[in-house]
N, C-alpha and C. Protein backbone atom coordinates (compact mmCIF):
# COMPACT_ATOMS: atom_id res chain seq x y z
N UNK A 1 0.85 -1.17 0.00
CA UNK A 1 0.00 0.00 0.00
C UNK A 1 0.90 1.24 0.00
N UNK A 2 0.57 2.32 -0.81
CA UNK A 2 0.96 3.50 -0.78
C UNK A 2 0.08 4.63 -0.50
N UNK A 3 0.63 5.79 0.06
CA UNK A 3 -0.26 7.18 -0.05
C UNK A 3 0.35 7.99 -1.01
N UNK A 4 -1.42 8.57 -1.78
CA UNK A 4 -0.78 9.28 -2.81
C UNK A 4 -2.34 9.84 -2.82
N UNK A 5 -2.03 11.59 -2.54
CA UNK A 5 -2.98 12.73 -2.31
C UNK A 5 -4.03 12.13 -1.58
N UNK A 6 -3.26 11.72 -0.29
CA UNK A 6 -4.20 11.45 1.42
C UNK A 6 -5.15 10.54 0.73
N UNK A 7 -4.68 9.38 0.03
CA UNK A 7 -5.60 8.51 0.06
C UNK A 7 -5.03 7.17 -0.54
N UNK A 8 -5.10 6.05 -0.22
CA UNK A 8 -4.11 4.84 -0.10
C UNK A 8 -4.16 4.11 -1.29
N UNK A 9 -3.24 3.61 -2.13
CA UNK A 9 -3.10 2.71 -3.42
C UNK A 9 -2.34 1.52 -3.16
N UNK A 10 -3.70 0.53 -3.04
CA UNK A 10 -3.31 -0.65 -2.40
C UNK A 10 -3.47 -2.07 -3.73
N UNK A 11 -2.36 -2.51 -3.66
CA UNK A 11 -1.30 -3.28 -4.35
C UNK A 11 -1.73 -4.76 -3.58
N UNK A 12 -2.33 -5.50 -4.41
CA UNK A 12 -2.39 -7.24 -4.33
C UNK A 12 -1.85 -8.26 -5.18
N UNK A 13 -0.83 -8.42 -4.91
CA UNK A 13 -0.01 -10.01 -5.86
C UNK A 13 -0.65 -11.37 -5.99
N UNK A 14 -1.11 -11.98 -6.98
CA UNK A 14 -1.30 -13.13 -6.77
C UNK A 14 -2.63 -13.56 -6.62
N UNK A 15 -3.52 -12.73 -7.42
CA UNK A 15 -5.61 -12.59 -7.00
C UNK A 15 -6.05 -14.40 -7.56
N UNK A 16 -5.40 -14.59 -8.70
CA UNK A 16 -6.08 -15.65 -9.16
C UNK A 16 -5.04 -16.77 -8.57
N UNK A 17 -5.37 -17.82 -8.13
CA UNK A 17 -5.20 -19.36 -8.67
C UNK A 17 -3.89 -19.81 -9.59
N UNK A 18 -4.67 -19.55 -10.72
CA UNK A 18 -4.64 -19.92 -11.95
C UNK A 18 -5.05 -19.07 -12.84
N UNK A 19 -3.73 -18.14 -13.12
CA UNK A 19 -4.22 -17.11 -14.10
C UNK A 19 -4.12 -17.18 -15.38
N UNK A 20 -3.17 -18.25 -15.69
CA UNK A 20 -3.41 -18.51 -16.92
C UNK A 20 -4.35 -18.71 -17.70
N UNK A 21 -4.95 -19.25 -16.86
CA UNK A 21 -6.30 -20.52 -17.39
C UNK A 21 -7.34 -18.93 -17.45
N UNK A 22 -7.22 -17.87 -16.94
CA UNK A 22 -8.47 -16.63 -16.83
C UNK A 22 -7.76 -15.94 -18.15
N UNK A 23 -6.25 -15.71 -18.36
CA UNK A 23 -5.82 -15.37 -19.43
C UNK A 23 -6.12 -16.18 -20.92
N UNK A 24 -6.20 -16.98 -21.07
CA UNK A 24 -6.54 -18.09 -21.92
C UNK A 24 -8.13 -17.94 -22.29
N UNK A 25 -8.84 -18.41 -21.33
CA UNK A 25 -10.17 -18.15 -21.85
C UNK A 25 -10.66 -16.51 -22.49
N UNK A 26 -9.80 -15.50 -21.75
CA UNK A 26 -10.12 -13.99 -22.23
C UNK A 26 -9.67 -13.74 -23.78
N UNK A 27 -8.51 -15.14 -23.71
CA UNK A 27 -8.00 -14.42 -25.56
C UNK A 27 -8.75 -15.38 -25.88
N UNK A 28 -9.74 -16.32 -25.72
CA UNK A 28 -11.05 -17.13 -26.51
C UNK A 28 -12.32 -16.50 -27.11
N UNK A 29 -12.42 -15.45 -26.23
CA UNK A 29 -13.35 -14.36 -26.08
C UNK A 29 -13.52 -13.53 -27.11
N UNK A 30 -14.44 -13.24 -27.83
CA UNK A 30 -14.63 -12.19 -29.13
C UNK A 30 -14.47 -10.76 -28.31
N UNK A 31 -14.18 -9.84 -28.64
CA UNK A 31 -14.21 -8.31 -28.08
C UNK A 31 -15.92 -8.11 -28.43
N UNK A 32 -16.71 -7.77 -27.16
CA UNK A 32 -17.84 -7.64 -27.37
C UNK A 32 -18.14 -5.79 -27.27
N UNK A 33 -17.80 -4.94 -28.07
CA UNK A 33 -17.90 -3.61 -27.98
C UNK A 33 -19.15 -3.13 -26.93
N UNK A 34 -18.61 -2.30 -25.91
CA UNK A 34 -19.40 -1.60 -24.36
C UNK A 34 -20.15 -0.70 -25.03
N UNK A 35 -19.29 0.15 -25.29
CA UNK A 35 -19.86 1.47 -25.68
C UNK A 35 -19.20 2.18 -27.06
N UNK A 36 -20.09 1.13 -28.43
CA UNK A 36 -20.09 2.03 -29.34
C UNK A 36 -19.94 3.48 -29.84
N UNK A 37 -19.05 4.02 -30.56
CA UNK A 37 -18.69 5.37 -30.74
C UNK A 37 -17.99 5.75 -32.28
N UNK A 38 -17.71 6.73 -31.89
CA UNK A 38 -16.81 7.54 -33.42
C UNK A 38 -16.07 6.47 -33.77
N UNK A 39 -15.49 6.22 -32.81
CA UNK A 39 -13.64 5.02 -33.39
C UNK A 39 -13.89 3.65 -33.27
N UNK A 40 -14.79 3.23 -32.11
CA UNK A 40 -14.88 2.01 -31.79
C UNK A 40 -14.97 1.29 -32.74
N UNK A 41 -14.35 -0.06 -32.66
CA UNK A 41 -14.32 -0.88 -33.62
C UNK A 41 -14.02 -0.25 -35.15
N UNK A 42 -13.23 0.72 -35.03
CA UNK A 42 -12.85 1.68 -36.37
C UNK A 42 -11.27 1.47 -36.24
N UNK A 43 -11.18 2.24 -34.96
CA UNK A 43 -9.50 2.67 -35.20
C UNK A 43 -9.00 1.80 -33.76
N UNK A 44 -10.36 1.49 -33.13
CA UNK A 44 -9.77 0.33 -31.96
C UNK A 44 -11.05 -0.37 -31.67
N UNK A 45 -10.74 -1.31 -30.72
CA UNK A 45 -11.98 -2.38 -30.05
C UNK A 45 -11.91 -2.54 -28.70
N UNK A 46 -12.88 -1.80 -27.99
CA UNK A 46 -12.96 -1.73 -26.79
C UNK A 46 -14.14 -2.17 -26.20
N UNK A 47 -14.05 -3.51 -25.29
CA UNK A 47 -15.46 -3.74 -25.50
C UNK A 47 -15.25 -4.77 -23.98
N UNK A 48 -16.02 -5.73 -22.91
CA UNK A 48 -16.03 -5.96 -22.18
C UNK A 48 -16.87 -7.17 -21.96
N UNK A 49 -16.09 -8.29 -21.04
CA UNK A 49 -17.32 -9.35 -21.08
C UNK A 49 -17.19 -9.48 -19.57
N UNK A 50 -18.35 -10.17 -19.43
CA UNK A 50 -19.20 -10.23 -18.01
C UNK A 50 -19.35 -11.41 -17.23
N UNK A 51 -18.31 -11.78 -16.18
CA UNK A 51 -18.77 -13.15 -15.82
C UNK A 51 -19.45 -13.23 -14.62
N UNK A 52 -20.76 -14.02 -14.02
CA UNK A 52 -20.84 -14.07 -12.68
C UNK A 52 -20.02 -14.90 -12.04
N UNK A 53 -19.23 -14.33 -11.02
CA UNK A 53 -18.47 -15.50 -9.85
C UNK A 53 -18.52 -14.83 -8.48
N UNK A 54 -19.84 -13.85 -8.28
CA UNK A 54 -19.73 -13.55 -7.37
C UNK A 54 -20.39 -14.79 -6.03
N UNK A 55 -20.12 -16.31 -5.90
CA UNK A 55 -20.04 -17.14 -5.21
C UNK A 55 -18.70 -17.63 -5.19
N UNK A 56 -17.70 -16.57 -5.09
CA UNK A 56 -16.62 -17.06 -4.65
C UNK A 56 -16.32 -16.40 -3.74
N UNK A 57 -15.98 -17.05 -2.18
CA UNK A 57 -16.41 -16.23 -0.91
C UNK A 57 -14.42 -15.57 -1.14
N UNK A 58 -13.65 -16.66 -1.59
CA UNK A 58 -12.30 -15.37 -1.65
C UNK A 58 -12.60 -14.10 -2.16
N UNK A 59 -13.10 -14.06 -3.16
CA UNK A 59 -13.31 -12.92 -3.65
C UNK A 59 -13.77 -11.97 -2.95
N UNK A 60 -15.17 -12.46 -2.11
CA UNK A 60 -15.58 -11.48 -1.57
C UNK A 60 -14.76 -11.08 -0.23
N UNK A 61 -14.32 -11.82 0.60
CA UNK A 61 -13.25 -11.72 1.54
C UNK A 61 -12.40 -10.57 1.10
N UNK A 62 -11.92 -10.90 -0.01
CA UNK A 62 -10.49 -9.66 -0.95
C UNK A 62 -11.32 -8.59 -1.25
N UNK A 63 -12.19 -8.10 -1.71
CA UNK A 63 -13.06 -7.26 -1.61
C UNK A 63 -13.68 -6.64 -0.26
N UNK A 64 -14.06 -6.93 0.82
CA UNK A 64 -14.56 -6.97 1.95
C UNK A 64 -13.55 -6.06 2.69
N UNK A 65 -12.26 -6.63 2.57
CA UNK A 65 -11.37 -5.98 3.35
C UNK A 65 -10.21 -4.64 2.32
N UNK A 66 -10.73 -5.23 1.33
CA UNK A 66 -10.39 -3.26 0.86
C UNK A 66 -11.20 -2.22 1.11
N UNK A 67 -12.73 -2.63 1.14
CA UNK A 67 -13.75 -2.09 1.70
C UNK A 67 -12.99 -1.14 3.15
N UNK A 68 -12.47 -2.49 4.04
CA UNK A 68 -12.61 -1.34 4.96
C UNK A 68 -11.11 -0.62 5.12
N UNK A 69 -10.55 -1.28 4.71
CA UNK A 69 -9.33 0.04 4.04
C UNK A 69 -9.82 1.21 4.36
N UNK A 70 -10.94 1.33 2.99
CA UNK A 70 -11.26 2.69 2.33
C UNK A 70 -12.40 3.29 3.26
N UNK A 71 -12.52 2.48 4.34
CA UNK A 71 -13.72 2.92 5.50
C UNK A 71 -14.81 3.51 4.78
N UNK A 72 -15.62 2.22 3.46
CA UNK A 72 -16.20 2.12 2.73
C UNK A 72 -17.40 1.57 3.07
N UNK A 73 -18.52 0.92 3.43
CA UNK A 73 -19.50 0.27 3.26
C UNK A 73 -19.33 -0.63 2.34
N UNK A 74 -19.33 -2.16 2.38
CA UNK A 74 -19.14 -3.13 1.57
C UNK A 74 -20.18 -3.31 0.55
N UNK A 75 -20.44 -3.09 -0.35
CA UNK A 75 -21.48 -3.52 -1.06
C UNK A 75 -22.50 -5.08 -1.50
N UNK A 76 -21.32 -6.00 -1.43
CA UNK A 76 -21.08 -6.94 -2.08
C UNK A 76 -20.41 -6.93 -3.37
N UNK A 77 -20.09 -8.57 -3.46
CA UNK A 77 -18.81 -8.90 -4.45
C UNK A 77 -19.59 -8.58 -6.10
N UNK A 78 -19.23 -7.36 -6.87
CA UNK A 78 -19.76 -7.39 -8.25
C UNK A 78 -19.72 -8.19 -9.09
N UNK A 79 -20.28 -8.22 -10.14
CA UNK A 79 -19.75 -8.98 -11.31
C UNK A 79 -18.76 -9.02 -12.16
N UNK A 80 -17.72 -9.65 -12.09
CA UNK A 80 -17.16 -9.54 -12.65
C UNK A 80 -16.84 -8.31 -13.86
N UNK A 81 -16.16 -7.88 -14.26
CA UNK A 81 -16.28 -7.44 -15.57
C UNK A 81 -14.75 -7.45 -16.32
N UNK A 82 -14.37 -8.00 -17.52
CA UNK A 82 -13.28 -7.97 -18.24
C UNK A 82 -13.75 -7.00 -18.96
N UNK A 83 -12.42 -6.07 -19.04
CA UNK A 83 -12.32 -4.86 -20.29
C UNK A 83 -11.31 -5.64 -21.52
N UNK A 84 -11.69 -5.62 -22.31
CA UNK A 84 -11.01 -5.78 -23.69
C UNK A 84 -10.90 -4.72 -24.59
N UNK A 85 -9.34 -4.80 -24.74
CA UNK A 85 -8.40 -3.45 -25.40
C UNK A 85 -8.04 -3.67 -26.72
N UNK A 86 -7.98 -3.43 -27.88
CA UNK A 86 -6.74 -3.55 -28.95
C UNK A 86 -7.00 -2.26 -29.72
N UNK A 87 -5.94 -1.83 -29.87
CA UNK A 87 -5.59 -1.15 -31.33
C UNK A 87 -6.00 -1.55 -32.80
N UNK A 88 -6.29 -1.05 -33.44
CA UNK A 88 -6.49 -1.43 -35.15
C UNK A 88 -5.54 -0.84 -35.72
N UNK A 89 -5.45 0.78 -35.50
CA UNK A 89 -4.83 2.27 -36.18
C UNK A 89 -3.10 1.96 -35.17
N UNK A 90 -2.16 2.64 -35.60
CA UNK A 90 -1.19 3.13 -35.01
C UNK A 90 -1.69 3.76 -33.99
N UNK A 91 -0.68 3.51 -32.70
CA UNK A 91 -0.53 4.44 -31.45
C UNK A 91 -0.24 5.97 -32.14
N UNK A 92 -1.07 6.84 -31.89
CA UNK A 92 -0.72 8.11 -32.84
C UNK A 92 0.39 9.29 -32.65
N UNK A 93 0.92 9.12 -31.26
CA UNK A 93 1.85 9.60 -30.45
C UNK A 93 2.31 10.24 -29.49
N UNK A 94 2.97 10.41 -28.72
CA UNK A 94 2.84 10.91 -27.67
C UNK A 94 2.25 12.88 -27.23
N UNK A 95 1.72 12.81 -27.79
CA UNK A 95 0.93 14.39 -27.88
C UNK A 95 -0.58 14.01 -27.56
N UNK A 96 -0.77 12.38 -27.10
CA UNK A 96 -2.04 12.53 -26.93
C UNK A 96 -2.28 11.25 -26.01
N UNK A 97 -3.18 11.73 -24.93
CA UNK A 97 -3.56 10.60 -24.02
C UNK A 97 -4.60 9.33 -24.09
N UNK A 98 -4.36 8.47 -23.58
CA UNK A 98 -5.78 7.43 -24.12
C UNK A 98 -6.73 7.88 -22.71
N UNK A 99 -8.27 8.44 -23.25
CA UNK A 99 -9.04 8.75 -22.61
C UNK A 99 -9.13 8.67 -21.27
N UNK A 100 -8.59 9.80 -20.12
CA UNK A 100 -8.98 10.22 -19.12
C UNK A 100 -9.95 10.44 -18.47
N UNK A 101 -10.31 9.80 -17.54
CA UNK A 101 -11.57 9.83 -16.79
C UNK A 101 -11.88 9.56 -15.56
N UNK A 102 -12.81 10.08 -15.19
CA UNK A 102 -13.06 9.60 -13.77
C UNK A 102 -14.79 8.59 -13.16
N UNK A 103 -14.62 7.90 -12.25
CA UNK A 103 -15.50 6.94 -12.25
C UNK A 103 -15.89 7.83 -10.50
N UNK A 104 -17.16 7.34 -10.29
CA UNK A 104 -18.08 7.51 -9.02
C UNK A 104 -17.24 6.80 -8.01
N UNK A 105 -16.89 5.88 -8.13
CA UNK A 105 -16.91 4.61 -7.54
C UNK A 105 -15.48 4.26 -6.92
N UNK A 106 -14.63 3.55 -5.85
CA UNK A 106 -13.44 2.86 -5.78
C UNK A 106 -13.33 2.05 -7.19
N UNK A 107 -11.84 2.32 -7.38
CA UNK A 107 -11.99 1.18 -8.51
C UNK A 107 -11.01 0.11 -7.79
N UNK A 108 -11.08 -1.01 -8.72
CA UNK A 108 -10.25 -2.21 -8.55
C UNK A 108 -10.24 -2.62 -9.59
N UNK A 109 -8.91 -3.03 -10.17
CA UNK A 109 -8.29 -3.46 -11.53
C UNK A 109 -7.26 -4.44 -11.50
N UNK A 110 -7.72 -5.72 -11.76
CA UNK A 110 -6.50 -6.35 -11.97
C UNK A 110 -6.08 -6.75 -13.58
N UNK A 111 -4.75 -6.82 -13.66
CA UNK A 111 -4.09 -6.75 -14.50
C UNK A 111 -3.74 -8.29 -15.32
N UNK A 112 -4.25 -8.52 -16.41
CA UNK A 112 -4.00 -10.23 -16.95
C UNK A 112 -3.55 -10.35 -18.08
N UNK A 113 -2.65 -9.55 -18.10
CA UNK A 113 -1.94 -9.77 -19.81
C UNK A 113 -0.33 -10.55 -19.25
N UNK A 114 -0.09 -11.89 -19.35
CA UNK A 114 1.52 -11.92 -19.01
C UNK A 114 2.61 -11.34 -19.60
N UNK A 115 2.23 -11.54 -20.79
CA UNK A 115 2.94 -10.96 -21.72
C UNK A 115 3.17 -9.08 -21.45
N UNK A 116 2.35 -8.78 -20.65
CA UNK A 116 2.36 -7.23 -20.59
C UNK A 116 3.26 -7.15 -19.46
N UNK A 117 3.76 -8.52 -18.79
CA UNK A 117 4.08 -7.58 -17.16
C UNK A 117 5.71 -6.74 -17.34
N UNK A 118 5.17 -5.88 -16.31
CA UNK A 118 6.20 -4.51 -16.09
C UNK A 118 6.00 -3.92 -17.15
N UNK A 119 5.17 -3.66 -17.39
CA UNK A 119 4.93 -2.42 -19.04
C UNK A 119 3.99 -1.56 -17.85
N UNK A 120 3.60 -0.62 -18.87
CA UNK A 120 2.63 0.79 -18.46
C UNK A 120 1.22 -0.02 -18.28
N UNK A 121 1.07 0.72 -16.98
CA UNK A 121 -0.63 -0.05 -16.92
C UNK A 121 -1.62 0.89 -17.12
N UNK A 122 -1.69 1.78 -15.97
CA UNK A 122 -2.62 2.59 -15.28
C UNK A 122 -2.14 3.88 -15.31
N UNK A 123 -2.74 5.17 -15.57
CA UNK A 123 -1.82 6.38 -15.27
C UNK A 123 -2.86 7.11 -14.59
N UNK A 124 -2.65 7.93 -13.73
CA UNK A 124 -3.36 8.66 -12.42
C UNK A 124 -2.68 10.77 -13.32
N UNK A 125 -4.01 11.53 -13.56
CA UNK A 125 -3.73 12.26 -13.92
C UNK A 125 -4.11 13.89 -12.85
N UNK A 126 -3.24 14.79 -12.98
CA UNK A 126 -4.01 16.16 -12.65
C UNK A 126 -4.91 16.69 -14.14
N UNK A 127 -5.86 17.33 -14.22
CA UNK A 127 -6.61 17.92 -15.64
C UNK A 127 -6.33 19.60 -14.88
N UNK A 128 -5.85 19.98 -16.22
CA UNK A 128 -6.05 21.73 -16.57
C UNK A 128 -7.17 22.28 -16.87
N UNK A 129 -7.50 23.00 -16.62
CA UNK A 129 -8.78 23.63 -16.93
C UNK A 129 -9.35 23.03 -18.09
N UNK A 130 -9.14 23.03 -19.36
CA UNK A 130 -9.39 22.35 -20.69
C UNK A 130 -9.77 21.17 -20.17
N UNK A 131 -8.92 20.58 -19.42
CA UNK A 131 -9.17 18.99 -19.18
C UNK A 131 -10.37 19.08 -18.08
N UNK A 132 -10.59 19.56 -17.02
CA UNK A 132 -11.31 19.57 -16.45
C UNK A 132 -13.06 19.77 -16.79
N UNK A 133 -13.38 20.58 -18.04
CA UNK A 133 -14.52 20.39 -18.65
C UNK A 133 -14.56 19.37 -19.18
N UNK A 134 -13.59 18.93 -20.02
CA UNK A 134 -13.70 17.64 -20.71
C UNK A 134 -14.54 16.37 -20.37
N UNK A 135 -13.38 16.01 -19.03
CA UNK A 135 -13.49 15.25 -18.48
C UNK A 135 -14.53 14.88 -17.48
N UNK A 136 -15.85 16.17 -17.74
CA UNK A 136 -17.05 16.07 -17.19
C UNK A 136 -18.14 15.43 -18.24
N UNK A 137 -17.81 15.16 -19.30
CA UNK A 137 -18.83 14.86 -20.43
C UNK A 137 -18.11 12.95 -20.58
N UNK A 138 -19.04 12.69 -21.26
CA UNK A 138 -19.08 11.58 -21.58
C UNK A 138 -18.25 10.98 -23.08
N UNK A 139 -16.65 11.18 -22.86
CA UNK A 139 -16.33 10.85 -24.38
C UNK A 139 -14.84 9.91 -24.19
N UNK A 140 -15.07 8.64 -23.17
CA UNK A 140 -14.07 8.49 -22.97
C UNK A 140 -14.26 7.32 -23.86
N UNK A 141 -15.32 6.82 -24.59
CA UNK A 141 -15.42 5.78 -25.38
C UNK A 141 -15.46 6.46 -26.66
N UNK A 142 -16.28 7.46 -26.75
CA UNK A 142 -16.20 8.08 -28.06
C UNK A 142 -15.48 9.28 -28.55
N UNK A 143 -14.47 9.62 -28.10
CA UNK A 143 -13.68 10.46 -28.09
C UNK A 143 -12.49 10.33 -27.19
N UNK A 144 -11.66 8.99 -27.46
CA UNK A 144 -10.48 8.07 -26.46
C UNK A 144 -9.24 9.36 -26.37
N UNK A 145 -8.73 9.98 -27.49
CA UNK A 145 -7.61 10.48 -27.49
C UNK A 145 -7.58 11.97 -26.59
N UNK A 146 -7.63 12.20 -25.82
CA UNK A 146 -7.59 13.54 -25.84
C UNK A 146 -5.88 13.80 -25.53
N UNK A 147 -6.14 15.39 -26.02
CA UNK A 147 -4.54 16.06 -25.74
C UNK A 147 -4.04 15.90 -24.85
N UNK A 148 -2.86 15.94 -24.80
CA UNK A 148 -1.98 15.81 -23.74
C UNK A 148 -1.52 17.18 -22.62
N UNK A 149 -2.08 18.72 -23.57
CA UNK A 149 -2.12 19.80 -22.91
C UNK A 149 -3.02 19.90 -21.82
N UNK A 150 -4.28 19.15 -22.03
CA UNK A 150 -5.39 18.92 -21.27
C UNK A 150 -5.04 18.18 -19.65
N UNK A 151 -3.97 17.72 -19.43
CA UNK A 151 -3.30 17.07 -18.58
C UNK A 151 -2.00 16.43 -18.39
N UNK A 152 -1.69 16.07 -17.09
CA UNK A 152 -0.89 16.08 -16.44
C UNK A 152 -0.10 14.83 -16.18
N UNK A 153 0.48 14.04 -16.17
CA UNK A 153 0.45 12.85 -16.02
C UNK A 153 1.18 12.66 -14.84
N UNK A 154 0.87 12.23 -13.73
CA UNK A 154 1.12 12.50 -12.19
C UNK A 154 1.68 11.31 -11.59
N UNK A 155 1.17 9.61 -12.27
CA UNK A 155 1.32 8.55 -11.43
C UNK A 155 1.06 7.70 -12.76
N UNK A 156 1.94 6.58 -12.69
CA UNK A 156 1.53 5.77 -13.71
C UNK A 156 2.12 4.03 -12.89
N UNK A 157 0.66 3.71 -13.11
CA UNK A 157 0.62 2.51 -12.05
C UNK A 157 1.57 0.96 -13.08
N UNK A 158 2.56 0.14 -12.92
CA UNK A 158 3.13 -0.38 -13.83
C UNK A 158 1.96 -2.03 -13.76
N UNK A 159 1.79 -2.55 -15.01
CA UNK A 159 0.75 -3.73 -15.29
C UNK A 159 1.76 -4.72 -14.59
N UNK A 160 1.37 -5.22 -13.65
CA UNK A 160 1.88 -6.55 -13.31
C UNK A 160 0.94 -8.05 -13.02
N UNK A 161 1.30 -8.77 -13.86
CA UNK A 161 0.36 -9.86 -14.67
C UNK A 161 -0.28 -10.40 -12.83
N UNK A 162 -1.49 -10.62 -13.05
CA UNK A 162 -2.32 -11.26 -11.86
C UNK A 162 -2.04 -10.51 -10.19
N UNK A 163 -1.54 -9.00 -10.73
CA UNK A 163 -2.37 -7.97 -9.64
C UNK A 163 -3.24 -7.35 -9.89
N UNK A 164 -3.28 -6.70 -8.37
CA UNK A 164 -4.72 -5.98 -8.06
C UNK A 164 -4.19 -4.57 -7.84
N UNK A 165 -4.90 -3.45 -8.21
CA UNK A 165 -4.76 -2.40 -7.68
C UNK A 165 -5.86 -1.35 -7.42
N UNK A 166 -6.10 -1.31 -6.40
CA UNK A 166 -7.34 0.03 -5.77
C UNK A 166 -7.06 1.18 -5.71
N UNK A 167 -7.62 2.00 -5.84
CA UNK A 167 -7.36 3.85 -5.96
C UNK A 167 -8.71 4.18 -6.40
N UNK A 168 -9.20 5.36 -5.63
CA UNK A 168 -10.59 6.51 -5.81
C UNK A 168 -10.53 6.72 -7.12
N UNK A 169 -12.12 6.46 -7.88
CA UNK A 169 -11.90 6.39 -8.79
C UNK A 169 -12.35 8.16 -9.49
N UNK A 170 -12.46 9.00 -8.60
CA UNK A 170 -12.40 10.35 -8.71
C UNK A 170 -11.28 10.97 -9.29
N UNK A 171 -9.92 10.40 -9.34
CA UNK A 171 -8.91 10.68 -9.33
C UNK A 171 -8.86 10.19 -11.11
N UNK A 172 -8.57 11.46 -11.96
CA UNK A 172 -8.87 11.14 -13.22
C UNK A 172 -7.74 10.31 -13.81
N UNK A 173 -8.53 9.51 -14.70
CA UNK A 173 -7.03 7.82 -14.72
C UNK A 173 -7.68 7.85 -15.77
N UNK A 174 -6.59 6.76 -16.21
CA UNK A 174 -6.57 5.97 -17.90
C UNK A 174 -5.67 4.76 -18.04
N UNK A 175 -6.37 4.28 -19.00
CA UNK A 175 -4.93 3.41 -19.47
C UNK A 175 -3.84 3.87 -20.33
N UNK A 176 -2.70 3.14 -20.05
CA UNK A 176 -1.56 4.01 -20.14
C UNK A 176 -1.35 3.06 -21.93
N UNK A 177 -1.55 3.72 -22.42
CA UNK A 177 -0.77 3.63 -24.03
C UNK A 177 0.09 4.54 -24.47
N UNK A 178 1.32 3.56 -24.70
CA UNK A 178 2.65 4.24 -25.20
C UNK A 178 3.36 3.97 -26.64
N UNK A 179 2.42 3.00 -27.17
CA UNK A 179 3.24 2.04 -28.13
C UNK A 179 2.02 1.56 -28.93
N UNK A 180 2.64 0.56 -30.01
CA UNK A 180 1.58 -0.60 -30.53
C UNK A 180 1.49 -1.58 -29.85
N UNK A 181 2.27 -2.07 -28.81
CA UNK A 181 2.37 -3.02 -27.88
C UNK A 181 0.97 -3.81 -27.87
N UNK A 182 -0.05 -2.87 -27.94
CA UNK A 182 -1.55 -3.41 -27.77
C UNK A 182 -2.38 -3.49 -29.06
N UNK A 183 -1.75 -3.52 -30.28
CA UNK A 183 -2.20 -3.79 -31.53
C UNK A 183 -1.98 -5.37 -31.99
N UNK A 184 -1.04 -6.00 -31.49
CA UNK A 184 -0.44 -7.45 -31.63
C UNK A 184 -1.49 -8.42 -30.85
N UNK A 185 -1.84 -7.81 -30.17
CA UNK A 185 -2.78 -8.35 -28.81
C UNK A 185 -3.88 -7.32 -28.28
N UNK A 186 -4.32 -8.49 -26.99
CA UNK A 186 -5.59 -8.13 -26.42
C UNK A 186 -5.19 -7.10 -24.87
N UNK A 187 -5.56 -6.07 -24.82
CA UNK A 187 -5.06 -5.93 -23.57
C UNK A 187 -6.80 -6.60 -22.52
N UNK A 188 -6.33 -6.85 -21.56
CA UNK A 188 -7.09 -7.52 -20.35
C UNK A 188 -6.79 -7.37 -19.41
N UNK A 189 -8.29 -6.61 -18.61
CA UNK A 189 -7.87 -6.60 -17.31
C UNK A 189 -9.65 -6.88 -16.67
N UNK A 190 -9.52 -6.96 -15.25
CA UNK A 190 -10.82 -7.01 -14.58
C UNK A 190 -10.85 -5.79 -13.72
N UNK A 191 -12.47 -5.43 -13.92
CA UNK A 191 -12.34 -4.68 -13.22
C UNK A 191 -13.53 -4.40 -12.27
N UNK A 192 -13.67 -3.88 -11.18
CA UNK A 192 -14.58 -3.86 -10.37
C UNK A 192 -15.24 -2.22 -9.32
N UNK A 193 -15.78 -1.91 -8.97
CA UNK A 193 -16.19 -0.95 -8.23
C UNK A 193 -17.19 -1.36 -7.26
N UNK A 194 -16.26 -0.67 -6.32
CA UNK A 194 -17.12 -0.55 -4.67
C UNK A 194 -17.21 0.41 -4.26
């Protein structure tokens, strides 16, 4: 666990079992597009599948007690959700961020690409004024790129294959694209809110 702007970024090694076998079935998986837009499925495929396993009492246990970390009210264990990533188009370059945003909610993200570990995962941003209207509207599916003037790039959490990582999901974040790295492949991760 770390502090970072009076509020804790807590780090879990080792969530699955058998992560292969969750990596494996995710590259079986068609990219089922979330939220259709300008680019989607144009210049990338971003799309998410849904498993129930919320009868797995680890889970909820590992959940339960980040809960009170965050001196949260537990909700119960969500559904699952896998995000599915790829590129189609070139990474266009570094003058521009992959969609910044912020969620209601704690997030929790674990990370399942092996092939990705120690690469860029997560990036934790400040927004400039520009960014700060932005990032009140709804265009992080349909409008992924925004400028890089628009913000700040403050924290960038590194992907390490079959962790977990929690952080307020107020705190405007993204995934961190630097490369084509994610045109060859699927990026995958799970993700959850409490």
């Amino acid at each position: 666990m770390m502090v970072y702007k009076d509020a804790p970024i807590i780090f879990v090694d080792d969530v699955y079992k058998h992560p292969l076998r969750v990596y494996e079935y995710l590259k079986s998986s068609p990219i089922r597009s979330c939220k259709p837009g300008n680019s989607n499925g144009k210049s990338f495929c971003d799309g998410q599948l849904y498993v129930e396993n919320r009868w797995d009492p680890c889970r909820e246990n590992l959940f339960s007690k980040i809960s009170e970390i965050y001196n949260i009210e537990f909700p119960g264990s969500p559904v699952s959700t896998y995000n599915q990533f790829r590129l189609i188009d070139d990474y266009p370059g570094n003058e521009l961020f992959w969609s910044p945003h912020v969620d209601n909610n704690l997030n929790l993200l674990i990370y399942l690409n092996p092939d990705g570990d120690g690469k860029y995962g997560t990036s934790i941003y400040e927004a400039t004024e520009k960014g700060k209207s932005v990032i009140q509207s709804d265009t992080e599916h349909t409008i992924p790129w925004k400028d890089s003037s628009w913000y700040k790039e403050e924290l960038c959490i590194i992907n390490k294959f079959n962790s977990l990582v929690a952080f307020p999901g107020q705190w405007p974040h993204g995934q961190t694209i630097v490369d084509n790295f994610y045109k060859d492949r699927t990026r995958f991760t799970e993700v959850a809110f409490l």
